[in-house]
C-alpha atoms as a PDB file:
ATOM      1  CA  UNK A   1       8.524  11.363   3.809  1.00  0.00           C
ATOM      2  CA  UNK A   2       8.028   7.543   3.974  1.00  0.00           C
ATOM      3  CA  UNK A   3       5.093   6.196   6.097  1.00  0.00           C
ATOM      4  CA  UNK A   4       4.588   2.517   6.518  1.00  0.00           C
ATOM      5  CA  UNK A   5       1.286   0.406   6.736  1.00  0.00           C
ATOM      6  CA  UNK A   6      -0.096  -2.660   7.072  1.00  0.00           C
ATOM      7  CA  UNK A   7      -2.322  -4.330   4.567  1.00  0.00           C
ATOM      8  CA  UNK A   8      -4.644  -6.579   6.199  1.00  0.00           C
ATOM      9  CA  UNK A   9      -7.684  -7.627   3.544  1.00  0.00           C
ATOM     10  CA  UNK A  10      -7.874  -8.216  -0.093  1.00  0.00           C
ATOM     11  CA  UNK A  11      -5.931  -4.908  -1.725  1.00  0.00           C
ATOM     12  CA  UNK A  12      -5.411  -5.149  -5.416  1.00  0.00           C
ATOM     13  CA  UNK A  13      -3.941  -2.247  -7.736  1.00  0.00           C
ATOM     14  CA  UNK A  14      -4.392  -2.727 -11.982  1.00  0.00           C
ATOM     15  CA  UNK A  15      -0.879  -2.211 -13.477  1.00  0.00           C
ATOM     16  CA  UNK A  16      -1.758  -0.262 -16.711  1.00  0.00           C
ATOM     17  CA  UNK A  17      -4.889  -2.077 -18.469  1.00  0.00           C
ATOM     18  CA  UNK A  18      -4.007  -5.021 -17.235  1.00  0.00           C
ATOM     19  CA  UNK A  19      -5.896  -7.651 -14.729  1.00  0.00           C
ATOM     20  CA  UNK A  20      -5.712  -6.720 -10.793  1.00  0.00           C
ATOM     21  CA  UNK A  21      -2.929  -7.823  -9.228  1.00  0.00           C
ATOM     22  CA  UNK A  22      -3.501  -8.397  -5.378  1.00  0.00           C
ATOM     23  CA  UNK A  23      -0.879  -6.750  -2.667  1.00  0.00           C
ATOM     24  CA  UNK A  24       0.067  -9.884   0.002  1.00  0.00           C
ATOM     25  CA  UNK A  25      -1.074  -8.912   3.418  1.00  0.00           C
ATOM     26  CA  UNK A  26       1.970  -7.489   5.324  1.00  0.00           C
ATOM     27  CA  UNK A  27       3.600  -4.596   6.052  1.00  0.00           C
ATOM     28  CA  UNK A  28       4.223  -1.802   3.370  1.00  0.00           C
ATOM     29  CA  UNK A  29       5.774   1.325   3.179  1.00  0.00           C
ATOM     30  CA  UNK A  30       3.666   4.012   2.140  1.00  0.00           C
ATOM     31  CA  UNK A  31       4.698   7.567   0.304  1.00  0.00           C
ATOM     32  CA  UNK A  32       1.687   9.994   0.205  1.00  0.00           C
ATOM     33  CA  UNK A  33       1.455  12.581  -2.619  1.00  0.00           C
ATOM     34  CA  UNK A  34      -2.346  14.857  -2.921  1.00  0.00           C
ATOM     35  CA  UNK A  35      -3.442  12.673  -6.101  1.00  0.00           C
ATOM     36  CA  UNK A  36      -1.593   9.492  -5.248  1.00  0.00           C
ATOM     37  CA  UNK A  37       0.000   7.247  -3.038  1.00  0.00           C
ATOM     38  CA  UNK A  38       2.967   5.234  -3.742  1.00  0.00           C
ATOM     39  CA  UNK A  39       3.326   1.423  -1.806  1.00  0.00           C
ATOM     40  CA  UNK A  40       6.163  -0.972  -1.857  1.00  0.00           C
ATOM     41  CA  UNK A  41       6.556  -4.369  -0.307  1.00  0.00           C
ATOM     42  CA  UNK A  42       9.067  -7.111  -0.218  1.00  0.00           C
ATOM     43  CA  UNK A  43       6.874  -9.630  -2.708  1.00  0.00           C
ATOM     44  CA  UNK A  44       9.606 -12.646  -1.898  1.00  0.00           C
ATOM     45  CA  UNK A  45      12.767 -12.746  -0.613  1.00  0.00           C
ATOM     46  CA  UNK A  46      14.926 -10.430  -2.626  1.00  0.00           C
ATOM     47  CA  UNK A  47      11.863  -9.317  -4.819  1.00  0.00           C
ATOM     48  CA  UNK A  48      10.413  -5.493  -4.537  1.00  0.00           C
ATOM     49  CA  UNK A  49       6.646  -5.063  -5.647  1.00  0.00           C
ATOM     50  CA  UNK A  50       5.706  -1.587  -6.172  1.00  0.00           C
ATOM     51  CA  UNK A  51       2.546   0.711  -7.278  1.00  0.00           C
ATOM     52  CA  UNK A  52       1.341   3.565  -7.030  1.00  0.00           C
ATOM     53  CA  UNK A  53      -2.770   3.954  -6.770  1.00  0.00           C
ATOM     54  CA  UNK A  54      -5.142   6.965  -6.991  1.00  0.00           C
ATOM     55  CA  UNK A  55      -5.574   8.612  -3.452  1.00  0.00           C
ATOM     56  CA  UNK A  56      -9.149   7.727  -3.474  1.00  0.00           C
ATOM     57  CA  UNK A  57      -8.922   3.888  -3.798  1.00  0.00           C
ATOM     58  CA  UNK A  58      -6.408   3.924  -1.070  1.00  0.00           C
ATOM     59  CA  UNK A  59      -8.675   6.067   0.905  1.00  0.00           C
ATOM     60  CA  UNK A  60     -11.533   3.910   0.773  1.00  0.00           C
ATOM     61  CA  UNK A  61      -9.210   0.749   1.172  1.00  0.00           C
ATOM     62  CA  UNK A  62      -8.357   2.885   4.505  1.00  0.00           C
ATOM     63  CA  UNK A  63     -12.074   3.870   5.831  1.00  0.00           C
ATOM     64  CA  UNK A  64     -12.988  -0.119   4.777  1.00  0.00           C
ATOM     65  CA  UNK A  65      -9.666  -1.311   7.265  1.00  0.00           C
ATOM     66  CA  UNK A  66      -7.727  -3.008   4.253  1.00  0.00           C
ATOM     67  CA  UNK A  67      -4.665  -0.485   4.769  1.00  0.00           C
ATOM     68  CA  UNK A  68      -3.905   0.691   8.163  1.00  0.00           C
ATOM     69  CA  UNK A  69      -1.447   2.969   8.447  1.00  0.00           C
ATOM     70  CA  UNK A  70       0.903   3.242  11.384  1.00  0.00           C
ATOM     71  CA  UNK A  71       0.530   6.167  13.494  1.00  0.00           C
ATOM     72  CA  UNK A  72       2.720   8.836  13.196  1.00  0.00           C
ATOM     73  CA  UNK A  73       5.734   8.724  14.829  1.00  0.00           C
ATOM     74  CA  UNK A  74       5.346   4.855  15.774  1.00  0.00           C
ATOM     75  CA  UNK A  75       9.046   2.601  15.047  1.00  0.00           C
ATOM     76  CA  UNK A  76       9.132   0.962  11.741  1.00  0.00           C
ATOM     77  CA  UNK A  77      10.571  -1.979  13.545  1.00  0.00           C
END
């Protein structure tokens, strides 16, 4: 089921072997598997970023306060 978060810090995710690509600060929403986690954002009006990153870079973007997720249960409005 689809969580949301905020990103609030320097996030990046690598798509394939290419350079880091940085995630704008902002609200995301936020789809949690065991291995992974899935985030998408509105990049610009009309435009849909999306990635998926290993659960242990977005755990240690959580303990460091980059991503903070919403509690659970709290409005996505």
């Amino acid at each position: 089921m689809p969580r949301f978060a905020t990103i609030q810090g320097h996030v990046t995710y690598t798509p394939g072997d290419g350079a880091p690509i940085e995630i704008p600060e902002g609200r995301v929403e936020i789809v949690e598997a065991e291995d992974s986690v899935t985030m998408s954002w509105e990049a610009e009006p009309g435009t849909v970023g999306t990635t998926a990153m290993p659960r242990l870079q977005y755990d240690q973007y959580v303990e460091a306060g980059k991503i903070r997720p919403d509690a659970e249960g709290q409005s996505s409005a």
